[in-house]
Every structure is written in structure tokens, then in C-alpha cells.
C-alpha atoms as a PDB file:
ATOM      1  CA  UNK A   1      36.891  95.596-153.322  1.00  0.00           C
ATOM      2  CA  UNK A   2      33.955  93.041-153.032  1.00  0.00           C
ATOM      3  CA  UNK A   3      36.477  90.711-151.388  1.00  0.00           C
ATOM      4  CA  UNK A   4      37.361  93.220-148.626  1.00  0.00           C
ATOM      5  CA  UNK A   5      34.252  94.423-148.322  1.00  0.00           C
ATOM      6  CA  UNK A   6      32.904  90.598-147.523  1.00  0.00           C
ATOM      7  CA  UNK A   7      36.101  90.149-145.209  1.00  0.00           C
ATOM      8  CA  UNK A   8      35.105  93.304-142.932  1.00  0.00           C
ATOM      9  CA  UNK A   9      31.464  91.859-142.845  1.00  0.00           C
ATOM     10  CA  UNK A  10      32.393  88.496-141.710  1.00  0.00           C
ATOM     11  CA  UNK A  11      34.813  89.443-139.292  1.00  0.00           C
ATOM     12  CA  UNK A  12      31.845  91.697-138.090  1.00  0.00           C
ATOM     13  CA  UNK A  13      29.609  88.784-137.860  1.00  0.00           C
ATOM     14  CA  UNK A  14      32.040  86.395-135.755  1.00  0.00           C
ATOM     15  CA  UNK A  15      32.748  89.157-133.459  1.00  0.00           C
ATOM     16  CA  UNK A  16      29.147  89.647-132.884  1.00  0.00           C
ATOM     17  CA  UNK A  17      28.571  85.357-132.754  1.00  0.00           C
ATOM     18  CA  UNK A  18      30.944  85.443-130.244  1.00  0.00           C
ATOM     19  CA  UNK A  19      30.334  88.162-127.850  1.00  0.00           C
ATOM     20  CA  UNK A  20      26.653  86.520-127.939  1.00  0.00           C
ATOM     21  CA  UNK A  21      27.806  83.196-126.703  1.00  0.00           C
ATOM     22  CA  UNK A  22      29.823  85.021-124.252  1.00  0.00           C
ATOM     23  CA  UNK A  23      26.665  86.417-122.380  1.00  0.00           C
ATOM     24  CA  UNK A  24      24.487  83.320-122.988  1.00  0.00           C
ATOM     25  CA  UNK A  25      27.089  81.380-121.049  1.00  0.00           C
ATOM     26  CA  UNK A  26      27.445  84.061-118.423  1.00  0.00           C
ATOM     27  CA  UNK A  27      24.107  84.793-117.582  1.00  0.00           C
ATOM     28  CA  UNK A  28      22.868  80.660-117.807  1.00  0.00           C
ATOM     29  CA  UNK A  29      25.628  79.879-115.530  1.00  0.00           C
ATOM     30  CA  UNK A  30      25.117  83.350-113.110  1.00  0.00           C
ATOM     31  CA  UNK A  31      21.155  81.893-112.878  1.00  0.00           C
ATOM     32  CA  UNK A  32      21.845  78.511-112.461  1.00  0.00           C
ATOM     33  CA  UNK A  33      24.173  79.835-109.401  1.00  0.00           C
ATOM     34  CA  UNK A  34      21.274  81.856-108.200  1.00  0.00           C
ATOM     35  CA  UNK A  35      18.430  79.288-108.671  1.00  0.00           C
ATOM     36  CA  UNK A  36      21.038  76.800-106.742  1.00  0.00           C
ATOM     37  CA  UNK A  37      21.634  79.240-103.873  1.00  0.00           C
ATOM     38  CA  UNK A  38      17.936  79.898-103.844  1.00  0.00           C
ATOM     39  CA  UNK A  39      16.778  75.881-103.683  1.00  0.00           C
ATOM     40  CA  UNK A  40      19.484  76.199-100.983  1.00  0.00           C
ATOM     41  CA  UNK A  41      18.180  78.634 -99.352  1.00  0.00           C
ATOM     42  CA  UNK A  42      21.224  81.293 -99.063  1.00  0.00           C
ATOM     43  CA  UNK A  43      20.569  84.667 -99.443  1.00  0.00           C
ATOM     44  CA  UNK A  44      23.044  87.541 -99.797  1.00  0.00           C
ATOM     45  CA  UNK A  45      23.334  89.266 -96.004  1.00  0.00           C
ATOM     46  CA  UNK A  46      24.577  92.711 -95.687  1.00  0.00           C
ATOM     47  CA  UNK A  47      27.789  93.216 -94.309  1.00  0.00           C
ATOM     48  CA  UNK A  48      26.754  95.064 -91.451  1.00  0.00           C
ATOM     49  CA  UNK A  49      24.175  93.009 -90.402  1.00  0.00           C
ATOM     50  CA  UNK A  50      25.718  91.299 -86.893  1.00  0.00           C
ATOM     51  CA  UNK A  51      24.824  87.642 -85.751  1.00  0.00           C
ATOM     52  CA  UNK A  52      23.123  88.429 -82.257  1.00  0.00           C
ATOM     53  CA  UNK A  53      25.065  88.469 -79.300  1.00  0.00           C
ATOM     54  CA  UNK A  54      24.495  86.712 -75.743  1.00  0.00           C
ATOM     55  CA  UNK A  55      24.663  87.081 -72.307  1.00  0.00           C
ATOM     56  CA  UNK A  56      28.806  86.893 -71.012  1.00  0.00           C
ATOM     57  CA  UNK A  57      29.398  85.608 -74.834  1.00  0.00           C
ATOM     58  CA  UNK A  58      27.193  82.516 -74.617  1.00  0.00           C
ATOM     59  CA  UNK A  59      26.367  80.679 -77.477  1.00  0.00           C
ATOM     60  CA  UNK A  60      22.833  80.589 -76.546  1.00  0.00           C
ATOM     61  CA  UNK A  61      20.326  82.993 -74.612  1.00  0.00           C
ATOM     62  CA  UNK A  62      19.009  81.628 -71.394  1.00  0.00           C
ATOM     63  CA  UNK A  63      15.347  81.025 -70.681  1.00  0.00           C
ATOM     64  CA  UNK A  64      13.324  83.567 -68.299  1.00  0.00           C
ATOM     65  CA  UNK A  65      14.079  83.512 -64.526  1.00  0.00           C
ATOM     66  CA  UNK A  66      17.636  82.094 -65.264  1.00  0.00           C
ATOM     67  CA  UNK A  67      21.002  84.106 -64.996  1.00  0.00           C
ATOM     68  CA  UNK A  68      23.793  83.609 -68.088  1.00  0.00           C
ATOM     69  CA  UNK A  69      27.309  82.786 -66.671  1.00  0.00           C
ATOM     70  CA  UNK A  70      30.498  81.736 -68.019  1.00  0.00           C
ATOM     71  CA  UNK A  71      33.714  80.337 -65.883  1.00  0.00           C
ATOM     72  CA  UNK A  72      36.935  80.071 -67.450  1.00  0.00           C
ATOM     73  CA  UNK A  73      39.630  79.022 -65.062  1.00  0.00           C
ATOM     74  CA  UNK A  74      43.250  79.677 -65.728  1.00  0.00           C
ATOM     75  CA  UNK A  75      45.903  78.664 -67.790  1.00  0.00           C
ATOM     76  CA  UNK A  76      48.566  76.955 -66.192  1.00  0.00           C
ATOM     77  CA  UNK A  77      50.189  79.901 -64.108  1.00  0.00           C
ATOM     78  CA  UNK A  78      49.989  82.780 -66.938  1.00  0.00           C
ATOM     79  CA  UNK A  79      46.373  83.157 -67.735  1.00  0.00           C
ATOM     80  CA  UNK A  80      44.256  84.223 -64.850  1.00  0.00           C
ATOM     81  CA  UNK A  81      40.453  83.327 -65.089  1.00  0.00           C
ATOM     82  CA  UNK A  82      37.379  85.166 -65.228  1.00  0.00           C
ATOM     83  CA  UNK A  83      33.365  84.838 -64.058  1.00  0.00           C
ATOM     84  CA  UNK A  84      30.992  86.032 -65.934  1.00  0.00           C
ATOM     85  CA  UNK A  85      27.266  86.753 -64.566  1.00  0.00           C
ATOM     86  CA  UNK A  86      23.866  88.075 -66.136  1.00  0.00           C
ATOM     87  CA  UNK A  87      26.737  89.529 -68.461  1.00  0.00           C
ATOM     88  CA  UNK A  88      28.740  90.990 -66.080  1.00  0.00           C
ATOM     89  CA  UNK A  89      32.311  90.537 -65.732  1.00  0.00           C
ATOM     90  CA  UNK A  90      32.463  89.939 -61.854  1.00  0.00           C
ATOM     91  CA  UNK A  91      36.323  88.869 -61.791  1.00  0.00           C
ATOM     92  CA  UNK A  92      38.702  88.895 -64.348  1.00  0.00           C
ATOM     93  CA  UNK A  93      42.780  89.791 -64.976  1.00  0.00           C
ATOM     94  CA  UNK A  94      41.205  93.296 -66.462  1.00  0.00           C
ATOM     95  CA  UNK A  95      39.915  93.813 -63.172  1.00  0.00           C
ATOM     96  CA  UNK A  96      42.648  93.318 -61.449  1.00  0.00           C
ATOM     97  CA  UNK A  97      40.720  91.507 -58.581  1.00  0.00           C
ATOM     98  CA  UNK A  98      41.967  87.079 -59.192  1.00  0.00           C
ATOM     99  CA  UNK A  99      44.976  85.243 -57.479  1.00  0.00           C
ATOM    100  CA  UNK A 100      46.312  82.133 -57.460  1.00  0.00           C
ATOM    101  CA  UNK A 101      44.486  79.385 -56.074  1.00  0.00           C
ATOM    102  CA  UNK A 102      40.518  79.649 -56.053  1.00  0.00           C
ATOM    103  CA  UNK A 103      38.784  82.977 -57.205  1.00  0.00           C
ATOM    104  CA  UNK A 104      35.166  82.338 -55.992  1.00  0.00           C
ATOM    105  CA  UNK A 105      32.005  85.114 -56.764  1.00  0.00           C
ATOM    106  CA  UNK A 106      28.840  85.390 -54.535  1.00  0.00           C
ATOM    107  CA  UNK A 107      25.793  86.561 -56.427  1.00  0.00           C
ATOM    108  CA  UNK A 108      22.202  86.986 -54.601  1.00  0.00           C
ATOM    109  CA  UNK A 109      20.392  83.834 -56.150  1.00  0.00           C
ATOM    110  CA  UNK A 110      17.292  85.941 -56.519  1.00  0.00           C
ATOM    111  CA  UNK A 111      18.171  89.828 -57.838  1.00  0.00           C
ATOM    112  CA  UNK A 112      21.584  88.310 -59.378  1.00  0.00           C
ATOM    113  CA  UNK A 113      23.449  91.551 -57.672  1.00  0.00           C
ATOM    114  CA  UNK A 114      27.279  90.923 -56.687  1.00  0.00           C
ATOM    115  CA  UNK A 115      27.601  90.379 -53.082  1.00  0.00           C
ATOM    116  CA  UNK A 116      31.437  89.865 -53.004  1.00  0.00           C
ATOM    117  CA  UNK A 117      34.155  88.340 -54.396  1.00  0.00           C
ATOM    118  CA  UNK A 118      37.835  87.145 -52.992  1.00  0.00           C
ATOM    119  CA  UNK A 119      40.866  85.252 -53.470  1.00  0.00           C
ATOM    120  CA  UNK A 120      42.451  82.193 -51.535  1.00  0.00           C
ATOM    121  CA  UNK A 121      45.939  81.297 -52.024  1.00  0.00           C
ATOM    122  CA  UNK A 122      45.658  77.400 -52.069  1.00  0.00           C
ATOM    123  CA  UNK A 123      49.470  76.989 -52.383  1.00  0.00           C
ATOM    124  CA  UNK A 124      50.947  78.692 -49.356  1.00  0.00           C
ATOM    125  CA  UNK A 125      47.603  80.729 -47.929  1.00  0.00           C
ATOM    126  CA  UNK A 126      45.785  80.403 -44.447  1.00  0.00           C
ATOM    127  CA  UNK A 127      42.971  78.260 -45.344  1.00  0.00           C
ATOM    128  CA  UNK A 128      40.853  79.405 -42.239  1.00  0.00           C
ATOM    129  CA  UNK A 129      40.714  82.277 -43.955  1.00  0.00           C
ATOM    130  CA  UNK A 130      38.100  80.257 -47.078  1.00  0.00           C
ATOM    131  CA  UNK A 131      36.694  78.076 -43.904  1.00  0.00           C
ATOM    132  CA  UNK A 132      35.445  81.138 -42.686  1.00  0.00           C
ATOM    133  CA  UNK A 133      34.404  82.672 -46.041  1.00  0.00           C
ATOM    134  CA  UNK A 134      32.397  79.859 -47.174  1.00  0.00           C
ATOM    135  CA  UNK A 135      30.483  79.308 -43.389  1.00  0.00           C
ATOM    136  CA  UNK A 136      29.528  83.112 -43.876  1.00  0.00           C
ATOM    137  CA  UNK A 137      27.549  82.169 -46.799  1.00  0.00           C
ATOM    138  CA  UNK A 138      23.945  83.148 -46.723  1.00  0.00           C
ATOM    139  CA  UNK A 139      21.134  80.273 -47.973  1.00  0.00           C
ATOM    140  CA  UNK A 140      20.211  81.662 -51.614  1.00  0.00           C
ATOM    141  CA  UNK A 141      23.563  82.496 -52.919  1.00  0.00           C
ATOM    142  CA  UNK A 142      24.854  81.556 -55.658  1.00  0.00           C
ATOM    143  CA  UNK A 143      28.345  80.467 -55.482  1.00  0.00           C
ATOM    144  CA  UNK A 144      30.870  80.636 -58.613  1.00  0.00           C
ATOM    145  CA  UNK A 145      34.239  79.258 -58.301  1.00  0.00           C
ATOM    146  CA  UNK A 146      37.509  79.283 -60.919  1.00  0.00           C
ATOM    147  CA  UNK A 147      40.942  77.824 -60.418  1.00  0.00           C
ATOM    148  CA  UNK A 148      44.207  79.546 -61.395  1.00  0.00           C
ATOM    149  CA  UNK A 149      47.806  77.591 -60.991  1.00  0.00           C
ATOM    150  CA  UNK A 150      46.822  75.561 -58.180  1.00  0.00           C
ATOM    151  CA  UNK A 151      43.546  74.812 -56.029  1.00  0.00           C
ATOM    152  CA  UNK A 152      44.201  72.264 -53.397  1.00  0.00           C
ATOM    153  CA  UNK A 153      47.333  71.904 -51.465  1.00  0.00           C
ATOM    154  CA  UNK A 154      45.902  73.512 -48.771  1.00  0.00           C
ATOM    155  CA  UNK A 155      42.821  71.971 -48.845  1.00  0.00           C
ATOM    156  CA  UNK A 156      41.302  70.113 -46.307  1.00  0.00           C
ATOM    157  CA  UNK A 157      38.124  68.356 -45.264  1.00  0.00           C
ATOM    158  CA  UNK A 158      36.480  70.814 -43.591  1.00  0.00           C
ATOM    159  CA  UNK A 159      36.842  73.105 -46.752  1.00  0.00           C
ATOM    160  CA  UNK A 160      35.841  70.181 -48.984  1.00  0.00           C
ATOM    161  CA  UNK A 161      32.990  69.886 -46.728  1.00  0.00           C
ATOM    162  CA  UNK A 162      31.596  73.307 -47.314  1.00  0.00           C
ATOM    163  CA  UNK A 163      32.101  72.963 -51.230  1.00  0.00           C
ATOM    164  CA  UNK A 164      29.912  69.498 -51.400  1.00  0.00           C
ATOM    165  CA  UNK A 165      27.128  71.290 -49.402  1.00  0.00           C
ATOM    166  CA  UNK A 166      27.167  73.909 -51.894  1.00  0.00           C
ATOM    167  CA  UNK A 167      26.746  71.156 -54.504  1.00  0.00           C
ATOM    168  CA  UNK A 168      29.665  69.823 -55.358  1.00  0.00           C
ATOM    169  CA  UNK A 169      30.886  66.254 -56.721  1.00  0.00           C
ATOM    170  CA  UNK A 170      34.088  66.769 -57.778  1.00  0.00           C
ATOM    171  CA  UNK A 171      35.805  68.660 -54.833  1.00  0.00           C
ATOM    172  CA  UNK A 172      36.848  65.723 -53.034  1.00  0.00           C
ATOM    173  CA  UNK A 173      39.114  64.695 -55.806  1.00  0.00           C
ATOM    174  CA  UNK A 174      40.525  68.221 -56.563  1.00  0.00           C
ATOM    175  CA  UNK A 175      44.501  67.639 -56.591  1.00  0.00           C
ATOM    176  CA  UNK A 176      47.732  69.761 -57.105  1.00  0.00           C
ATOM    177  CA  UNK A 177      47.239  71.821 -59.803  1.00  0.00           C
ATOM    178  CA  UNK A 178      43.997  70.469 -61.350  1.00  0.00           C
ATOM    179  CA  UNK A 179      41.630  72.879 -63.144  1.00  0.00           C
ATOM    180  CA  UNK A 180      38.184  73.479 -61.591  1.00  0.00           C
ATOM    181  CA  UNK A 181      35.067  75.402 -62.158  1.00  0.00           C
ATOM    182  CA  UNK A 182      32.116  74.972 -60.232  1.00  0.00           C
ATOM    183  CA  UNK A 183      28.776  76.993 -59.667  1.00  0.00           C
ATOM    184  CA  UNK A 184      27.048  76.042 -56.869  1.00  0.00           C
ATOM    185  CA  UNK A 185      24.564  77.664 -54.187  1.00  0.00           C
ATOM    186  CA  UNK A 186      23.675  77.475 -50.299  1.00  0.00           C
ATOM    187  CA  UNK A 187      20.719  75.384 -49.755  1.00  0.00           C
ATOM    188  CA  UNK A 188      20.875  73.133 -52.777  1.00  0.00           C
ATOM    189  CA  UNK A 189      19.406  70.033 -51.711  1.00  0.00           C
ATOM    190  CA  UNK A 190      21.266  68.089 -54.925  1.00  0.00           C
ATOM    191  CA  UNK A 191      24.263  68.265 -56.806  1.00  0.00           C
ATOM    192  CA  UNK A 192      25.230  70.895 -59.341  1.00  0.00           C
ATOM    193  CA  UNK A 193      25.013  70.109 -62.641  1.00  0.00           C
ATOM    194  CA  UNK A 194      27.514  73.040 -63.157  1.00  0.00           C
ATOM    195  CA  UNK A 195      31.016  71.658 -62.463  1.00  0.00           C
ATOM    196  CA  UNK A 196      33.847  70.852 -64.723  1.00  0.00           C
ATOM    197  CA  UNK A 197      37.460  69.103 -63.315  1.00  0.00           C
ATOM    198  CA  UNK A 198      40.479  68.231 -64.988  1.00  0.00           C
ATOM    199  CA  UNK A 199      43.130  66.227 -63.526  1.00  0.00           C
ATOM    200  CA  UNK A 200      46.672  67.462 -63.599  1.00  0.00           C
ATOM    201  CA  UNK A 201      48.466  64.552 -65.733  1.00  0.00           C
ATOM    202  CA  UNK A 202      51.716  64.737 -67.375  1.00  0.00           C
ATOM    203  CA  UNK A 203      50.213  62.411 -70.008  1.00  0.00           C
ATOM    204  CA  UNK A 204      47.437  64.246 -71.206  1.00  0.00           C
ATOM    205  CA  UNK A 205      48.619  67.953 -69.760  1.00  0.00           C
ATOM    206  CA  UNK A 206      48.415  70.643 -72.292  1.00  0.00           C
ATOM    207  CA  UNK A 207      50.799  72.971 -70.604  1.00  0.00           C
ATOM    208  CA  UNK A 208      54.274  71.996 -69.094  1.00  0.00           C
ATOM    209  CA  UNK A 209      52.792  70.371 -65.512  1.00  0.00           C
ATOM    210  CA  UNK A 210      49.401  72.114 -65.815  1.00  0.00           C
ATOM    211  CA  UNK A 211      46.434  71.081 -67.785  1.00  0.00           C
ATOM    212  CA  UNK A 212      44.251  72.730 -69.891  1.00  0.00           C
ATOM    213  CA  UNK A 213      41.801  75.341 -69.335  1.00  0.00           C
ATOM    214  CA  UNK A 214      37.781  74.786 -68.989  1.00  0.00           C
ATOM    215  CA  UNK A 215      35.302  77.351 -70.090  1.00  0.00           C
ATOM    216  CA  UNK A 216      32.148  76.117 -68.571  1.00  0.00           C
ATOM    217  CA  UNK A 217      28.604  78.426 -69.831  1.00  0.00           C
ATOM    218  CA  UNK A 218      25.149  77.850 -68.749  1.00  0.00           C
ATOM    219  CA  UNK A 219      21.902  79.040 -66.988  1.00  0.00           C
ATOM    220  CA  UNK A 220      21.363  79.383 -63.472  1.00  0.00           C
ATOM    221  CA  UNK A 221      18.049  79.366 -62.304  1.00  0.00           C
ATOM    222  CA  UNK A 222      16.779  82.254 -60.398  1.00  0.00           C
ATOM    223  CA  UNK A 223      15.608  81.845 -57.119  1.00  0.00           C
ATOM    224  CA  UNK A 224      12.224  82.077 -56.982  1.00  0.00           C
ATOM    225  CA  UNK A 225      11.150  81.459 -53.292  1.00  0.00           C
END
């Protein structure tokens, strides 16, 4: 009877030893992990709490007086492109209002409100039709172009012309079925520093006989005078 009765007890008493060292071990570990993420300095967020959003989807906010924008031009000739101003989606396959060749925007460089927007068919289109869009261009406007399928084969130097006195550096080189973006204004007395070109090279293309996209984001500056 003494014999069982010293069995139960010590079975007791490692039962007890044990679930002991079970929570010393768990909680020394769960503080070291806290006193790590701590020294770290992560802290728990809560799940609803949402990483702030930009202007058109930017990755950063723009500075005061200056207009977010974001120009994607197409995909080869599946994916249309889209402009995106003072987070406004100004032309886009969802609005039904981009075409092959170059989709251009005009925005009034000082209130950033849409002026117009249009379509040129580069391919098989009347260019006098974009001669006379871009000569109606008012001083102060801000000019956002995108490419979709092909920009150029109709191109000439008169157009080219109008696109380097809007700021341009890379129109002159613009070839069948490159990708473009470029915003530009009238009256800039130097070049943009918002243009992005990619050749159309069976080497490097990422689509069969187109290349890949650009997604160009930035700040324009609002004019001030």
C-alpha cells in the first residue's frame, strides 16, 4: 500500500517537474522573441491599418506646387496604355478613349484641369492631323504622351519638330514599334527630364516583335507664372 501510495506521488511530482519546464521554456523563448523584435524595432500592426496611398499609385507623394502623373505605354498590340494626372485617370482602355499609335493628354500647366485628349494612328493615319494638334498647343500646357503598338511610321520631321520644342530628346530616334512616354510642355526652354524610350529589338524584345512596356511616375511642376 506504501509502495503504491509512493508510486502515485512520484508520478505526481514528474508530471508537475515537467509541465514546469514546459512553461519556463515557453515563456523564456516567447520573451526573448519579443525583446528581439523590440531591439528590432517591429511592432505588431493591426490588420486594418493600410500603408498610405499616393497620387495615380505613386510610390511617393509629390512636393507642393507639383502635379503626380504616371505614363504607362502599351504592351505590344494587346495592352493599351494609360495617363495618369493629379490622380486622375485622363486616358486609359477603361475609358475607352486610346488607339494605336500615340495617345497624348493636354493638362493646363497651372490649375492641372484636362484640356483634351486624342489619338493618332501612327501606322496608317493622316499625320497632318497631329501637325495640326500639336501647333494648336497653347504656351503653359503640359503635354503627356504614351505609345501603343506603334508610334512612328508616319512620322516625320515636322512632327518630330513640334515634340523636341515641347522638350523632347528622344523623339528623333523613335522607330517602328518602339515604346515611348514623354511629358513635356509648351514653352520649356530645356529638355524634359520626363521621357523614357525603348528600342524595338528582336534581341532584347519582351514580346514577339514588340518590346516591353515603361511605366514612367513623377512630379510636374506647376506653373507658377
Amino acid at each position: 500500500m506504501r509502495v503504491a501510495g509512493l508510486i502515485r506521488y512520484t508520478a505526481v511530482f514528474i508530471a508537475l517537474l515537467s509541465t514546469w519546464f514546459i512553461m519556463q521554456t515557453y515563456f523564456d523563448r516567447r520573451w526573448k522573441a519579443i525583446s528581439l523584435r523590440s531591439w528590432l524595432g517591429v511592432t505588431n500592426k493591426p490588420r486594418n491599418e493600410q500603408l498610405p496611398r499616393h497620387k495615380c499609385g505613386n510610390k511617393k507623394s509629390c512636393p507642393e506646387n507639383h502635379f503626380a502623373f504616371k505614363i504607362i505605354s502599351g504592351a505590344a498590340n494587346v495592352v493599351g496604355p494609360s495617363i495618369c494626372f493629379n490622380d486622375m485617370i485622363l486616358m486609359s482602355s477603361m475609358k475607352n478613349n486610346i488607339g494605336r499609335g500615340l495617345n497624348i493628354a493636354l493638362v493646363n500647366g497651372t490649375s492641372g484641369q484636362l484640356l483634351k485628349t486624342d489619338t493618332f494612328d501612327m501606322y496608317s493615319g493622316d499625320i497632318n492631323k497631329l501637325d495640326t494638334f500639336l501647333q494648336g498647343i497653347k504656351p503653359g500646357t503640359i503635354v503627356l504622351t504614351a505609345s501603343y503598338d506603334d508610334p512612328s511610321t508616319k512620322m516625320n520631321d515636322k512632327v518630330r519638330a513640334h515634340f523636341v520644342e515641347l522638350g523632347s530628346s528622344h523623339v528623333s530616334n523613335l522607330g517602328f514599334r518602339d515604346n515611348w512616354v514623354f511629358l513635356g510642355a509648351k514653352g520649356m526652354k530645356n529638355k524634359s527630364p520626363f521621357e523614357e524610350h525603348i528600342k524595338n529589338d528582336k534581341n532584347t524584345n519582351k514580346y514577339d516583335g514588340w518590346p516591353e512596356l515603361l511605366d514612367m511616375e513623377g512630379c510636374a511642376p506647376r506653373k507658377m507664372d
